[in-house]
C-alpha atoms as a PDB file:
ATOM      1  CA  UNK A   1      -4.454 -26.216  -4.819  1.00  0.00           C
ATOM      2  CA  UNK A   2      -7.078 -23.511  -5.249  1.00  0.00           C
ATOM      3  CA  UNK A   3      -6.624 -20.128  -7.262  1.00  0.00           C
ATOM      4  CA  UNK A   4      -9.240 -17.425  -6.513  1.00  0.00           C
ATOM      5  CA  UNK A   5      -8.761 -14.031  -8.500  1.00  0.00           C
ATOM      6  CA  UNK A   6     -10.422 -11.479  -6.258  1.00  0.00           C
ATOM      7  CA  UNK A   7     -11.978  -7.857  -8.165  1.00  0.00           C
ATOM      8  CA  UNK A   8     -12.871  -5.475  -6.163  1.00  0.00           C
ATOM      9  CA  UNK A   9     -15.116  -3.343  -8.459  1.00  0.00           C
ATOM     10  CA  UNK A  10     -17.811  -0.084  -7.747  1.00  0.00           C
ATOM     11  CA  UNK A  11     -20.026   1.192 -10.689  1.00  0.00           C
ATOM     12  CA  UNK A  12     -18.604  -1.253 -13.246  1.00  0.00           C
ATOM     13  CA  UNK A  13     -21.557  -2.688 -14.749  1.00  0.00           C
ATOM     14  CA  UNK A  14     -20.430  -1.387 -18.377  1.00  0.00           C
ATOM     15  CA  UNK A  15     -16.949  -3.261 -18.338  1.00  0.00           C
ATOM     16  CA  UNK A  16     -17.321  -6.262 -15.399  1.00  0.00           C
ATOM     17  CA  UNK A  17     -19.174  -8.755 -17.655  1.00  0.00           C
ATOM     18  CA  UNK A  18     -15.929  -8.651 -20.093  1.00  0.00           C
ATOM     19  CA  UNK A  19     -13.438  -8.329 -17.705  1.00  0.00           C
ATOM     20  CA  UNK A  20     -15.191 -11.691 -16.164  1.00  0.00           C
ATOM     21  CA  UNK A  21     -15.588 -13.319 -19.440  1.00  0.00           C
ATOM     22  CA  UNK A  22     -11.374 -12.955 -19.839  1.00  0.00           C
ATOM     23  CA  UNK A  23     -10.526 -14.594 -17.225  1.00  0.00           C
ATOM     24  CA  UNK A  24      -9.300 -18.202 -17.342  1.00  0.00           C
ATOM     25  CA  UNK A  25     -12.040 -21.246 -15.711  1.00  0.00           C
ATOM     26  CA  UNK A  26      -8.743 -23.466 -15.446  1.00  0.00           C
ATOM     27  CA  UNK A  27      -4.996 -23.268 -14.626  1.00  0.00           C
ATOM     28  CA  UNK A  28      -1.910 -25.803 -14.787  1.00  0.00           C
ATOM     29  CA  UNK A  29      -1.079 -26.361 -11.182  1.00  0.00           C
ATOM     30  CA  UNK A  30      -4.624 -25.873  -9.172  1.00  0.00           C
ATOM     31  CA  UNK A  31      -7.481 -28.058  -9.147  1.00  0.00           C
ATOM     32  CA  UNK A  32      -9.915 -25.258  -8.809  1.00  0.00           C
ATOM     33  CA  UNK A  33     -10.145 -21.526  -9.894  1.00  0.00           C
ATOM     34  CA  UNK A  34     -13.049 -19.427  -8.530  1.00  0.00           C
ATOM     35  CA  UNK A  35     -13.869 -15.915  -9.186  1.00  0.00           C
ATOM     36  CA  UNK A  36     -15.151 -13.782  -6.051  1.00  0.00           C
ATOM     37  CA  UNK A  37     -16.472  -9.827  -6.786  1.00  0.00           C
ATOM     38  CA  UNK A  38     -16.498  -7.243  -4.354  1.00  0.00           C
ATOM     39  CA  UNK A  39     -18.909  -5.109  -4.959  1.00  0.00           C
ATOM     40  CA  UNK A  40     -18.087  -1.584  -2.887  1.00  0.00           C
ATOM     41  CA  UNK A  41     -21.611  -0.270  -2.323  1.00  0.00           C
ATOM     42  CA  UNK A  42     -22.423   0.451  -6.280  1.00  0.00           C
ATOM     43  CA  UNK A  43     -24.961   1.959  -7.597  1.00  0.00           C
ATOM     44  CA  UNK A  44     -25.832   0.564 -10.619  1.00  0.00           C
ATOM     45  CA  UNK A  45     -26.188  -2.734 -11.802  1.00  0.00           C
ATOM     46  CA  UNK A  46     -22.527  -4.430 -11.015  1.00  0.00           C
ATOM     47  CA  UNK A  47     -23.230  -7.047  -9.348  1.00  0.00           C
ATOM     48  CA  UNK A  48     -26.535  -8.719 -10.938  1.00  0.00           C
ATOM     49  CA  UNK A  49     -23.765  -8.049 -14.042  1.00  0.00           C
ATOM     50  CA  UNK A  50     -20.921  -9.978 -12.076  1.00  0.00           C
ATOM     51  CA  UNK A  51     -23.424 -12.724 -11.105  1.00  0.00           C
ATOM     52  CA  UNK A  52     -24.479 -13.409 -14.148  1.00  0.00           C
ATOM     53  CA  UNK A  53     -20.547 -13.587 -15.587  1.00  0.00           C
ATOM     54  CA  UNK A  54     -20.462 -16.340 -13.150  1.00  0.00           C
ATOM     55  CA  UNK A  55     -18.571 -14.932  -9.880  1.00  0.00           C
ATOM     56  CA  UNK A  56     -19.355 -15.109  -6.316  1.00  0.00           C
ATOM     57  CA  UNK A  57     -20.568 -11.722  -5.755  1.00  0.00           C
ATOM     58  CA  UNK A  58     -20.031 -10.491  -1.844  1.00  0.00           C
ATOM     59  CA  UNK A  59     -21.741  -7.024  -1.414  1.00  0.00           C
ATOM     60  CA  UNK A  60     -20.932  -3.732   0.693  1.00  0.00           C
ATOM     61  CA  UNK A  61     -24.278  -1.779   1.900  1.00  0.00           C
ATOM     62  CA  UNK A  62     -22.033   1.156   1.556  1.00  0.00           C
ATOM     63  CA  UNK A  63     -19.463   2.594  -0.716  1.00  0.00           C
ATOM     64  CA  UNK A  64     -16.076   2.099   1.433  1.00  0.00           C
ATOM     65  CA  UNK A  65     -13.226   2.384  -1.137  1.00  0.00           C
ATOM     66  CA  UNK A  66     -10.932   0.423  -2.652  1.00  0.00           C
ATOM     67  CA  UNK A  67      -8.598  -0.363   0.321  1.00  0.00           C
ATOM     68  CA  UNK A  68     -11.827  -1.767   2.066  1.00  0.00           C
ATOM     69  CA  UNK A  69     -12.856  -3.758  -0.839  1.00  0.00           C
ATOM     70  CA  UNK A  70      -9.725  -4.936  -0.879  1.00  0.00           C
ATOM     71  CA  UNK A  71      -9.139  -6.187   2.244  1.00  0.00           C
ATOM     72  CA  UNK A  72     -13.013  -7.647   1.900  1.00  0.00           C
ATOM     73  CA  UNK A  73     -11.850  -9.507  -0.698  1.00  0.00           C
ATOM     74  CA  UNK A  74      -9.136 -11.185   1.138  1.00  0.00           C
ATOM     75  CA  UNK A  75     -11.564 -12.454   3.708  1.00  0.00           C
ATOM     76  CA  UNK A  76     -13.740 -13.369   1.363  1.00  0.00           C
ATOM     77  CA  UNK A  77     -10.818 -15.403  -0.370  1.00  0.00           C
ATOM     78  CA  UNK A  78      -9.131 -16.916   2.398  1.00  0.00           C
ATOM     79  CA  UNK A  79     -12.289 -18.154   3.869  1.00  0.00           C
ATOM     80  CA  UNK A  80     -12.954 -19.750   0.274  1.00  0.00           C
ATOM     81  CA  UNK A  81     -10.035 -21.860   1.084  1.00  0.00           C
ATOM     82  CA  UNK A  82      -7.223 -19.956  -1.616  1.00  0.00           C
ATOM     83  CA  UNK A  83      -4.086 -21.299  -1.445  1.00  0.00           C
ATOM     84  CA  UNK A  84      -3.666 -18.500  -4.084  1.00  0.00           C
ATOM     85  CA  UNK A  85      -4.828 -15.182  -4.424  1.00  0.00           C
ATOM     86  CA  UNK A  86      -4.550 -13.152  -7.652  1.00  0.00           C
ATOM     87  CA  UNK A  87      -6.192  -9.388  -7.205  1.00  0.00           C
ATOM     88  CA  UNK A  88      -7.268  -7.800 -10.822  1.00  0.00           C
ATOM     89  CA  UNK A  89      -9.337  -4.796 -11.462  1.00  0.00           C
ATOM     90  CA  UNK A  90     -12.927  -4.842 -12.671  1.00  0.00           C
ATOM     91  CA  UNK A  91     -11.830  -1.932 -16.004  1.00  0.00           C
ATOM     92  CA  UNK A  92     -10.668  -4.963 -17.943  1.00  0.00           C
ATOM     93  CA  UNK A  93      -6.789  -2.396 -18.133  1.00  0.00           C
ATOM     94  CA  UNK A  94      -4.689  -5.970 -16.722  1.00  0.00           C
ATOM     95  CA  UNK A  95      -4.275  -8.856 -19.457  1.00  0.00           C
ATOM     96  CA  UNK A  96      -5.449 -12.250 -17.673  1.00  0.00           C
ATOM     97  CA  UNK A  97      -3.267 -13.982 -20.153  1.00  0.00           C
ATOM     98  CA  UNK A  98      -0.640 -12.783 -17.581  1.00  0.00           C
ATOM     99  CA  UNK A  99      -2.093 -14.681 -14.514  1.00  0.00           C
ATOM    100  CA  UNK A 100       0.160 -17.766 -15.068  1.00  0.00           C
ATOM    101  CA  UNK A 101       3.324 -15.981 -15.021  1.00  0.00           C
ATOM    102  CA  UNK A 102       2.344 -14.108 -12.253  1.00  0.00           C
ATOM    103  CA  UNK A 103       1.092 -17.243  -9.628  1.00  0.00           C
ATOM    104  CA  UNK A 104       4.756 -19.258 -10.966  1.00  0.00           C
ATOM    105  CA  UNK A 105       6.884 -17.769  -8.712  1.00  0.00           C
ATOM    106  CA  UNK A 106       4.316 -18.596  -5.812  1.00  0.00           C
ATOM    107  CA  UNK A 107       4.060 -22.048  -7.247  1.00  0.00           C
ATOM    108  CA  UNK A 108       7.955 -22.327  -6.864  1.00  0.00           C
ATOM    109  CA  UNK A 109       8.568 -21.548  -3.785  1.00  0.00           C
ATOM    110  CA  UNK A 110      10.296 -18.063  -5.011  1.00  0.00           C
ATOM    111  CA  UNK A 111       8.300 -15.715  -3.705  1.00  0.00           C
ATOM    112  CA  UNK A 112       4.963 -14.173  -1.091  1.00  0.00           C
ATOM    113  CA  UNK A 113       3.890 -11.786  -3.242  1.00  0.00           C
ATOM    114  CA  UNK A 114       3.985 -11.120  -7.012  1.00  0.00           C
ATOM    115  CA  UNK A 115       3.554  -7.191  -9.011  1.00  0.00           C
ATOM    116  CA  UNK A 116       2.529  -7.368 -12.283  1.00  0.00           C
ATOM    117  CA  UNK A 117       4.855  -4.811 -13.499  1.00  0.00           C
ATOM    118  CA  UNK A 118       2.914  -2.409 -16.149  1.00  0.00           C
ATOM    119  CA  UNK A 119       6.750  -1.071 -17.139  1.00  0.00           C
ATOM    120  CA  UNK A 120       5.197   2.737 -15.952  1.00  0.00           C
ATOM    121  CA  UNK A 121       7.929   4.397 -17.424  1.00  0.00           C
ATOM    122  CA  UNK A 122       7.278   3.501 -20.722  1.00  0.00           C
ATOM    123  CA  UNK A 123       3.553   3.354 -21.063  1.00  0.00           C
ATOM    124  CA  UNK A 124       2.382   4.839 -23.848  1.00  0.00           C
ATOM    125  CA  UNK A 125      -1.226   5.660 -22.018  1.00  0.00           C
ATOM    126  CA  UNK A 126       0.719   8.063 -19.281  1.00  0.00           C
ATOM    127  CA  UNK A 127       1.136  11.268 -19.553  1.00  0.00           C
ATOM    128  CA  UNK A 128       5.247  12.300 -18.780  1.00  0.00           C
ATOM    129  CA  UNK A 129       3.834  13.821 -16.002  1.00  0.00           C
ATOM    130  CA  UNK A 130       2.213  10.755 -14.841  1.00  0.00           C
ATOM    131  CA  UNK A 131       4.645   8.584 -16.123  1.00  0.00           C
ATOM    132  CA  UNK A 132       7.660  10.429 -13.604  1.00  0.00           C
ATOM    133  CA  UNK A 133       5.112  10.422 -10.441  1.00  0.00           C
ATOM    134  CA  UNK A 134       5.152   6.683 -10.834  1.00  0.00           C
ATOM    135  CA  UNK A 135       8.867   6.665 -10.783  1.00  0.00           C
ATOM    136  CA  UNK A 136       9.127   8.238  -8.017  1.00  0.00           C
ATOM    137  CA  UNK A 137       6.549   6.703  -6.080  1.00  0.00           C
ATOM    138  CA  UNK A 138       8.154   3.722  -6.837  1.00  0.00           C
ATOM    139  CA  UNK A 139      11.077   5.002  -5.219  1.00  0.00           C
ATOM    140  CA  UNK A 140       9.501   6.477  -1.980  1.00  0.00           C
ATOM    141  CA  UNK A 141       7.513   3.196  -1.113  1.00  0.00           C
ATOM    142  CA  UNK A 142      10.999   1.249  -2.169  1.00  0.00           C
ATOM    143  CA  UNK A 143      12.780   3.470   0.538  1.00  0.00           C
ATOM    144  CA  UNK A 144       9.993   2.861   2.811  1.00  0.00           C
ATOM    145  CA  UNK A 145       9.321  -0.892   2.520  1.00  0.00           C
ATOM    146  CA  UNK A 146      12.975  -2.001   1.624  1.00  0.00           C
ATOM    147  CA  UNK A 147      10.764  -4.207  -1.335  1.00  0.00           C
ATOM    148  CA  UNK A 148      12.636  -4.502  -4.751  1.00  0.00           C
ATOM    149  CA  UNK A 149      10.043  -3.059  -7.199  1.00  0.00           C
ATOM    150  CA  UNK A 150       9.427  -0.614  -9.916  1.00  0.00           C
ATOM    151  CA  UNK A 151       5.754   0.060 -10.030  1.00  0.00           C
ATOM    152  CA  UNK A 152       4.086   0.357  -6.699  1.00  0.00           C
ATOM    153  CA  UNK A 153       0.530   1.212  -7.470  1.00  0.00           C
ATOM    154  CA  UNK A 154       0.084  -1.874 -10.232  1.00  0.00           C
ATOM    155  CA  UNK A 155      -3.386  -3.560  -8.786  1.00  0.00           C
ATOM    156  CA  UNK A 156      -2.406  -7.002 -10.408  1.00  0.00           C
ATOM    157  CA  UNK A 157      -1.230  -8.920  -7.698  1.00  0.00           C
ATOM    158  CA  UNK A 158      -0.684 -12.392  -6.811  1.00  0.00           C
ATOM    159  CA  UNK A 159      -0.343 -13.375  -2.995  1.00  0.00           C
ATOM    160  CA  UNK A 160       0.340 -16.905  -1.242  1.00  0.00           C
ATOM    161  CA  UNK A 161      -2.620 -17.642   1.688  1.00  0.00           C
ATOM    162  CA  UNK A 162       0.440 -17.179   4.562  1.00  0.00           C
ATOM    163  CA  UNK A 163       1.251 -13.323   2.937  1.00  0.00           C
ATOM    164  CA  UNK A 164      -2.599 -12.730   2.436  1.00  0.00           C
ATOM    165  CA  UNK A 165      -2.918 -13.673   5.643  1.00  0.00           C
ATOM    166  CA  UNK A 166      -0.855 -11.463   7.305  1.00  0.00           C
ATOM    167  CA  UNK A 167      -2.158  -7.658   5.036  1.00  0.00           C
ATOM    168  CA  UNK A 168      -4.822  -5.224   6.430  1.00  0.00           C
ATOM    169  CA  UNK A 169      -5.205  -1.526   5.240  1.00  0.00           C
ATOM    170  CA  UNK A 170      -5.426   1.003   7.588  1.00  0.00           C
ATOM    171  CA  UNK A 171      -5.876   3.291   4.866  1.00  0.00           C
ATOM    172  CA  UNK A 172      -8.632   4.105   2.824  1.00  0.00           C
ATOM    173  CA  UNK A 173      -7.627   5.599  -0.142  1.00  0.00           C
ATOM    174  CA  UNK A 174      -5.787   2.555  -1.805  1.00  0.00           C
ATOM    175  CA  UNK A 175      -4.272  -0.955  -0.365  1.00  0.00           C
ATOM    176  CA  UNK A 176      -1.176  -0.646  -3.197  1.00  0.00           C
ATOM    177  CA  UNK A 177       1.269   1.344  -0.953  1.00  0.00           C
ATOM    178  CA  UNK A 178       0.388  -0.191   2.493  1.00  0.00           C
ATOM    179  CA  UNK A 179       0.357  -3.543   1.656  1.00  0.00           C
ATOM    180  CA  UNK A 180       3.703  -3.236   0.421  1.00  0.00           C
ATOM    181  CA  UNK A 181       5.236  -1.488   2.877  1.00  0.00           C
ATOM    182  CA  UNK A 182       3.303  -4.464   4.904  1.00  0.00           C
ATOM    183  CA  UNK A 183       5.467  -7.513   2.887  1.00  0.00           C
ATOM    184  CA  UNK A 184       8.396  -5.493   3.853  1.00  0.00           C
ATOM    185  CA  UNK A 185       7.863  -5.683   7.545  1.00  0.00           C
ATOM    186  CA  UNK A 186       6.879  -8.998   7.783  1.00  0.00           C
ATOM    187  CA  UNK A 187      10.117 -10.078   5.550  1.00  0.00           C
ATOM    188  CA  UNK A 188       8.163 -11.319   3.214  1.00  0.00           C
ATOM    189  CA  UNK A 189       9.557 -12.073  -0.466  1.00  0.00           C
ATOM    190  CA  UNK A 190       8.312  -9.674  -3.184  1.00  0.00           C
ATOM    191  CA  UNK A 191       9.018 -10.533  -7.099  1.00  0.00           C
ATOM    192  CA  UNK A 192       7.706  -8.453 -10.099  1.00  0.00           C
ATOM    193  CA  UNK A 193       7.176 -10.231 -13.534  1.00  0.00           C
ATOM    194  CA  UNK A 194       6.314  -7.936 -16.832  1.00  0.00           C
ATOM    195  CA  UNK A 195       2.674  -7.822 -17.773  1.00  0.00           C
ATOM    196  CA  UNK A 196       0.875  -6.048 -20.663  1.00  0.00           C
ATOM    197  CA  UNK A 197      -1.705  -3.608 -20.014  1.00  0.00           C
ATOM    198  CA  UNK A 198      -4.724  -2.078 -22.215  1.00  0.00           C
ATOM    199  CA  UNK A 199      -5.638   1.132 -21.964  1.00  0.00           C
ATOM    200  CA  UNK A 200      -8.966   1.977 -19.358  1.00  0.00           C
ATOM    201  CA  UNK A 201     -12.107   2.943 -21.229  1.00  0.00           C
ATOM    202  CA  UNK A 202     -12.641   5.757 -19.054  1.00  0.00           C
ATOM    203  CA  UNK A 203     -10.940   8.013 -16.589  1.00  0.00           C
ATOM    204  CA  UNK A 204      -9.934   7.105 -12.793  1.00  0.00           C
ATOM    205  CA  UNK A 205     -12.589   7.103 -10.114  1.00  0.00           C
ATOM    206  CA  UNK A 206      -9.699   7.475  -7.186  1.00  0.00           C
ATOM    207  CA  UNK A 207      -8.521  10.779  -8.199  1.00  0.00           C
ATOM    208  CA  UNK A 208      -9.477  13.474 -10.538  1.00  0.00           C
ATOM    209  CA  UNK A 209      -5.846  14.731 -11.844  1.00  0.00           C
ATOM    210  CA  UNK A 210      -2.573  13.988 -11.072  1.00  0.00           C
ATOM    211  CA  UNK A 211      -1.868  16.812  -8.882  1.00  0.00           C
ATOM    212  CA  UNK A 212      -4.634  14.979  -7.262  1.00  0.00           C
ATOM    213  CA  UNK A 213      -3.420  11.697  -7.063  1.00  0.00           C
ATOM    214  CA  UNK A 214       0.093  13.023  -5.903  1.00  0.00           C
ATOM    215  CA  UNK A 215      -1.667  15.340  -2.885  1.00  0.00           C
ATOM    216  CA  UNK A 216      -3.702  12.134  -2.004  1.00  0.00           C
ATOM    217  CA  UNK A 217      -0.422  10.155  -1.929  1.00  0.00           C
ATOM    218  CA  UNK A 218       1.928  11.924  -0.246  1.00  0.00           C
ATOM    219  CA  UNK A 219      -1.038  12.550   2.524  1.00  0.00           C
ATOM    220  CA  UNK A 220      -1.058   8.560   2.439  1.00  0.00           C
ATOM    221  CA  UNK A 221       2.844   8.336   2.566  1.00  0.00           C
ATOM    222  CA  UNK A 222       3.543  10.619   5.659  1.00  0.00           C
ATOM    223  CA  UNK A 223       0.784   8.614   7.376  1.00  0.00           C
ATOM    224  CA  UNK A 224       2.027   5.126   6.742  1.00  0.00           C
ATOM    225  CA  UNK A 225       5.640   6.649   8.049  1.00  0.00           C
ATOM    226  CA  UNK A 226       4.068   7.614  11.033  1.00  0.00           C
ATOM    227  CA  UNK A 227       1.778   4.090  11.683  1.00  0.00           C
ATOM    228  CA  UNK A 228       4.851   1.750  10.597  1.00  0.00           C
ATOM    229  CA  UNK A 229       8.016   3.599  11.243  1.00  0.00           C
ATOM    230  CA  UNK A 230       7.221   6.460  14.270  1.00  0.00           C
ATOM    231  CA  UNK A 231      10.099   5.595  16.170  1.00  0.00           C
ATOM    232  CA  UNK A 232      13.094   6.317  13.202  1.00  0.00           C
ATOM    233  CA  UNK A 233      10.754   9.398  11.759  1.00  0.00           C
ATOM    234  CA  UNK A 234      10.309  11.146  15.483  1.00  0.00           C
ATOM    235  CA  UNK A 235      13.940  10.710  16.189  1.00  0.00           C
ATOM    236  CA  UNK A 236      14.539  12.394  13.205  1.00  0.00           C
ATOM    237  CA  UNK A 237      12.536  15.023  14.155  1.00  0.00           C
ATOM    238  CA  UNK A 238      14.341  15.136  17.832  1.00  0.00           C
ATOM    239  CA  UNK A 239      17.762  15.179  15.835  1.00  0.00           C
ATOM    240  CA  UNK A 240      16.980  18.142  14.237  1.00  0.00           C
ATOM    241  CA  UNK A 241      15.415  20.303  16.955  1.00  0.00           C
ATOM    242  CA  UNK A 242      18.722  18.652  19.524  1.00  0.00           C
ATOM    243  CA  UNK A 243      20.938  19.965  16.481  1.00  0.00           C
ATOM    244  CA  UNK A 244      19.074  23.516  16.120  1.00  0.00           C
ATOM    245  CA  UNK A 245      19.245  23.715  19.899  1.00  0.00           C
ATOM    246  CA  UNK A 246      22.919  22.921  20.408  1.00  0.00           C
ATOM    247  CA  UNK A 247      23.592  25.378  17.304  1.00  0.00           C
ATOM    248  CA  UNK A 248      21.785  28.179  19.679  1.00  0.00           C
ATOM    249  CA  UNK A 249      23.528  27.324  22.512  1.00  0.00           C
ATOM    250  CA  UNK A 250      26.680  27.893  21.067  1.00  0.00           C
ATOM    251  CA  UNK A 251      25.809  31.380  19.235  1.00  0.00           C
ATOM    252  CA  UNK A 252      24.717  32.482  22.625  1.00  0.00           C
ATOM    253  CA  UNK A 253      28.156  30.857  24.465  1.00  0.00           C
ATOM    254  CA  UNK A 254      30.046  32.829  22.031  1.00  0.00           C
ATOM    255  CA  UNK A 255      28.743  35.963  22.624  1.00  0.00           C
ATOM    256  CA  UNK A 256      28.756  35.527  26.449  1.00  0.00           C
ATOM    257  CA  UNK A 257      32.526  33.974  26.688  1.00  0.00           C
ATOM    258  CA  UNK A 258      33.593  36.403  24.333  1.00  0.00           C
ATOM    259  CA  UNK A 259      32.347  39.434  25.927  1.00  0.00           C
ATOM    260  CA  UNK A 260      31.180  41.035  23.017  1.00  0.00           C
ATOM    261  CA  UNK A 261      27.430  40.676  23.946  1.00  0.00           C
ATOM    262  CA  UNK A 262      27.196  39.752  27.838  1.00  0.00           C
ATOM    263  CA  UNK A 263      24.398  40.699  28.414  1.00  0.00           C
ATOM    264  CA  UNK A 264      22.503  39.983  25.090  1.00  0.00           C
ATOM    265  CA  UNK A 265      21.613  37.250  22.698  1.00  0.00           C
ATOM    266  CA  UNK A 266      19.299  35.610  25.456  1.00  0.00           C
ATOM    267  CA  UNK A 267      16.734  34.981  23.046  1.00  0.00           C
ATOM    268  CA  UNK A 268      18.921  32.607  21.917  1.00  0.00           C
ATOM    269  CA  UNK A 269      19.143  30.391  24.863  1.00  0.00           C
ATOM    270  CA  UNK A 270      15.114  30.375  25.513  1.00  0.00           C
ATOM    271  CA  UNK A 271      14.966  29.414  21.974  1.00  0.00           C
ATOM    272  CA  UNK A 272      17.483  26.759  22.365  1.00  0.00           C
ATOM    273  CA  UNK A 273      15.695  25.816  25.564  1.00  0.00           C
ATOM    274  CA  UNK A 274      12.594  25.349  23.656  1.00  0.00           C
ATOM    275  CA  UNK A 275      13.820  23.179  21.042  1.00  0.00           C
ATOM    276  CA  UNK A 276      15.985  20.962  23.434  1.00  0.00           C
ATOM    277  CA  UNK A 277      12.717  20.277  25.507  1.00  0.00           C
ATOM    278  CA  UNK A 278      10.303  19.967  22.242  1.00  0.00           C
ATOM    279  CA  UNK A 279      13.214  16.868  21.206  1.00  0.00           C
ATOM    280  CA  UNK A 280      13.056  15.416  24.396  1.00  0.00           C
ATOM    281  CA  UNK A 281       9.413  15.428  23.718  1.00  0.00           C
ATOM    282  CA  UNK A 282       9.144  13.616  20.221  1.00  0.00           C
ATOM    283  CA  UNK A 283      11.974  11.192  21.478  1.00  0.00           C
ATOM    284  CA  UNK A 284       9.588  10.239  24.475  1.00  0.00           C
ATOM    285  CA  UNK A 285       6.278  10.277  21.413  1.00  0.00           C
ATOM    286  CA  UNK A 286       8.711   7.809  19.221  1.00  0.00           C
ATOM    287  CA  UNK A 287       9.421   5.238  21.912  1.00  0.00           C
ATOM    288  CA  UNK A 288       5.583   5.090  22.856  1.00  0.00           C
ATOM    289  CA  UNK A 289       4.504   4.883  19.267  1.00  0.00           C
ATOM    290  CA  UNK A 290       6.984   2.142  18.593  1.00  0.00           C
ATOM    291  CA  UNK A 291       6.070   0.228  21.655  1.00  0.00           C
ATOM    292  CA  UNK A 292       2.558   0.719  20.222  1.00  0.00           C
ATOM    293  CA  UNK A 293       4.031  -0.320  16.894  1.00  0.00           C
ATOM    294  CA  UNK A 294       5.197  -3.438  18.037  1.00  0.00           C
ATOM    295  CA  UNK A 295       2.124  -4.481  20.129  1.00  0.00           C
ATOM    296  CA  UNK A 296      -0.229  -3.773  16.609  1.00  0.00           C
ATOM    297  CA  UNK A 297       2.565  -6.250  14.912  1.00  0.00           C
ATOM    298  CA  UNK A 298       2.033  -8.907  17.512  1.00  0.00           C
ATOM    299  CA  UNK A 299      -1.567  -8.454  17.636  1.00  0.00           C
ATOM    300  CA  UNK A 300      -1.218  -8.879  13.159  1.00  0.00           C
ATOM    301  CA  UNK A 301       0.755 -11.881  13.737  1.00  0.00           C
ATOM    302  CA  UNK A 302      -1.971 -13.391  15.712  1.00  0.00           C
ATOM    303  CA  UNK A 303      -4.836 -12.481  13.362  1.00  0.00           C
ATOM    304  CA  UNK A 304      -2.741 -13.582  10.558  1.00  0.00           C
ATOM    305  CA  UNK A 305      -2.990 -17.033  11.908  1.00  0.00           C
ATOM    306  CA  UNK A 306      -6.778 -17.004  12.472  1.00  0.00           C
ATOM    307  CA  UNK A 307      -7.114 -16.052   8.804  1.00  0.00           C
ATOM    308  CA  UNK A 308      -4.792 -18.711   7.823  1.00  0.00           C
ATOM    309  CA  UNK A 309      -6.404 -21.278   9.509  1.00  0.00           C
ATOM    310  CA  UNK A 310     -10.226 -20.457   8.487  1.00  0.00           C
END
C-alpha cells in the first residue's frame, strides 16, 4: 500500500518547509509514504523551499488556482501509484497527527472519501459571522450532494485511488464544494472524523472578506446546480412560470365568464401566453442539459478508469 499526501501550495515559501517537516515519513498500514507539492505558478521561492523539505515538487508555469492545483495533484498522485491520497494545505492550519485517523476508515473498507472535520461551529479562530456561513454552506452542499457532512470547505481530505479517480473540477475557485457534490453522484461513501486545527499565520489568499467568500460561493453553488443537476433546477423553473401562467389564465377566465370585464384583462392572457411558452422552453433546455449531463458522466466514468489504471 502507498500513502501520498498531496499540497497544493502558491507563495508559501515562509510556512511550506514546516508544514513539510510535520508530516509523518512512515505510517502503520502502507509500505511507502511520499510527499508530492504542487506548486500553482508562485512567485517566490516555494518550491526550491518544498524541494529541499524533501517532496516531489511538480510545477505550474502559471498561477491557475487552487481547484487546478488540486486536480494536478491528483494526477500527479495517481500516476505515483497511491492507493491513498491524503490532500493538506501548505499554511501548516491542519494537524498531521490527524492523518491516521483520517486514512482508517479507507483502510477498513468504511468509506471513499474522508473530511477532516475542523468542528466550524465552534472554532475559536472564526468570526460568528464566519462561523454561521460555514453552517450553512454545510447545509447547501449537504442538500446538493445528499453527502452526510458538517464542514464542506475543510481541505484535509483523504481519498481511496477508485474515488480519486473518478473527481475533476470544473471550477476554478475551489475543488471543496465540487468534489463533494462529485462523491455524491457517483454514490460514493463519505465519512468525517474530528481533527484539530491551528490557527493560519496570515490571512486567506482565496477571498478577501467574508462577504467575499460568500459572493464567490454562492456564484460557485448556482453553477454546480446548473452543470450537475439542470434537469430538476430547469423544471423548477418551468413549474413556476406553468404555475404563474395557469394563475393568469384563470384571472382572465374569470373576468371573461363572469362578464364583468369582457372585453378587458387581455394583458393577462398574452402574459400567461408568454410564461406558458418560456416553461415549455426551459423544460425542452433541462432535458438537453441532462442528456448532456449524462453523456459528461459516462465520458467521467471512462476517464476514471484510465486514471485508475495508470
Amino acid at each position: 500500500m502507498r500513502l501520498v499526501i498531496q499540497i497544493p501550495a502558491w507563495n508559501e515559501a515562509e510556512t511550506i518547509g514546516r508544514a513539510l517537516a510535520e508530516l509523518p515519513a512512515s505510517l502503520p498500514g502502507f509500505d511507502a509514504v511520499e510527499v508530492i507539492v504542487v506548486d500553482d505558478g508562485s512567485d517566490d521561492a516555494t518550491a526550491a523551499a518544498a524541494a529541499a523539505a524533501g517532496a516531489r515538487v511538480v510545477r505550474l508555469p502559471l498561477h491557475r488556482g487552487l481547484a487546478r492545483a488540486f486536480t494536478v495533484a491528483i494526477d500527479a498522485a495517481l500516476a505515483a501509484g497511491a492507493d491513498v491520497i491524503v490532500n493538506t494545505d501548505a499554511d501548516g492550519q491542519y494537524d498531521p497527527e490527524a492523518i491516521p485517523r483520517l486514512v482508517a476508515p479507507i483502510l477498513a473498507g468504511d468509506a471513499d472519501i474522508v473530511l477532516g472535520d475542523r468542528g466550524v461551529a465552534t472554532l475559536a479562530h472564526f468570526s460568528i459571522a464566519k462561523r454561521w456561513l460555514q453552517r450553512i454552506g454545510a447545509g447547501v452542499v449537504r442538500l446538493l450532494s445528499g453527502v452526510p457532512l458538517t464542514d464542506a470547505t475543510t481541505g484535509f481530505r483523504a481519498f481511496s485511488r477508485a474515488a480519486a479517480a473518478r473527481l475533476d473540477c470544473f471550477t476554478t475557485f475551489t475543488y471543496t464544494l465540487e468534489t463533494l457534490i462529485q462523491a455524491g453522484q457517483a454514490g460514493l461513501a463519505v465519512r468525517s472524523v474530528p481533527v484539530r486545527t491551528r490557527p493560519t499565520p496570515r490571512p486567506s489568499r482565496l477571498f478577501r472578506s467574508n462577504l467575499a467568500y460568500v459572493a464567490i460561493s454562492l456564484a460557485t453553488l448556482v453553477r454546480l446546480v446548473f452543470i450537475y443537476r439542470p434537469l430538476r433546477i430547469l423544471l423548477s423553473l418551468a413549474a413556476a412560470c406553468w404555475i404563474g401562467a395557469a394563475a393568469l389564465a384563470l384571472r382572465f377566465a374569470y373576468f371573461f365568464v363572469t362578464g364583468l370585464s369582457p372585453a378587458g384583462h387581455v394583458q393577462s392572457l398574452i402574459a400567461a401566453a408568454v410564461l406558458g411558452l418560456t416553461g415549455v422552453q426551459l423544460a425542452v433546455l433541462g432535458v438537453l442539459a441532462d442528456l448532456t449531463a449524462v453523456n459528461r458522466r459516462l465520458l467521467d466514468g471512462l476517464r476514471a478508469r484510465e486514471r485508475e489504471r495508470k
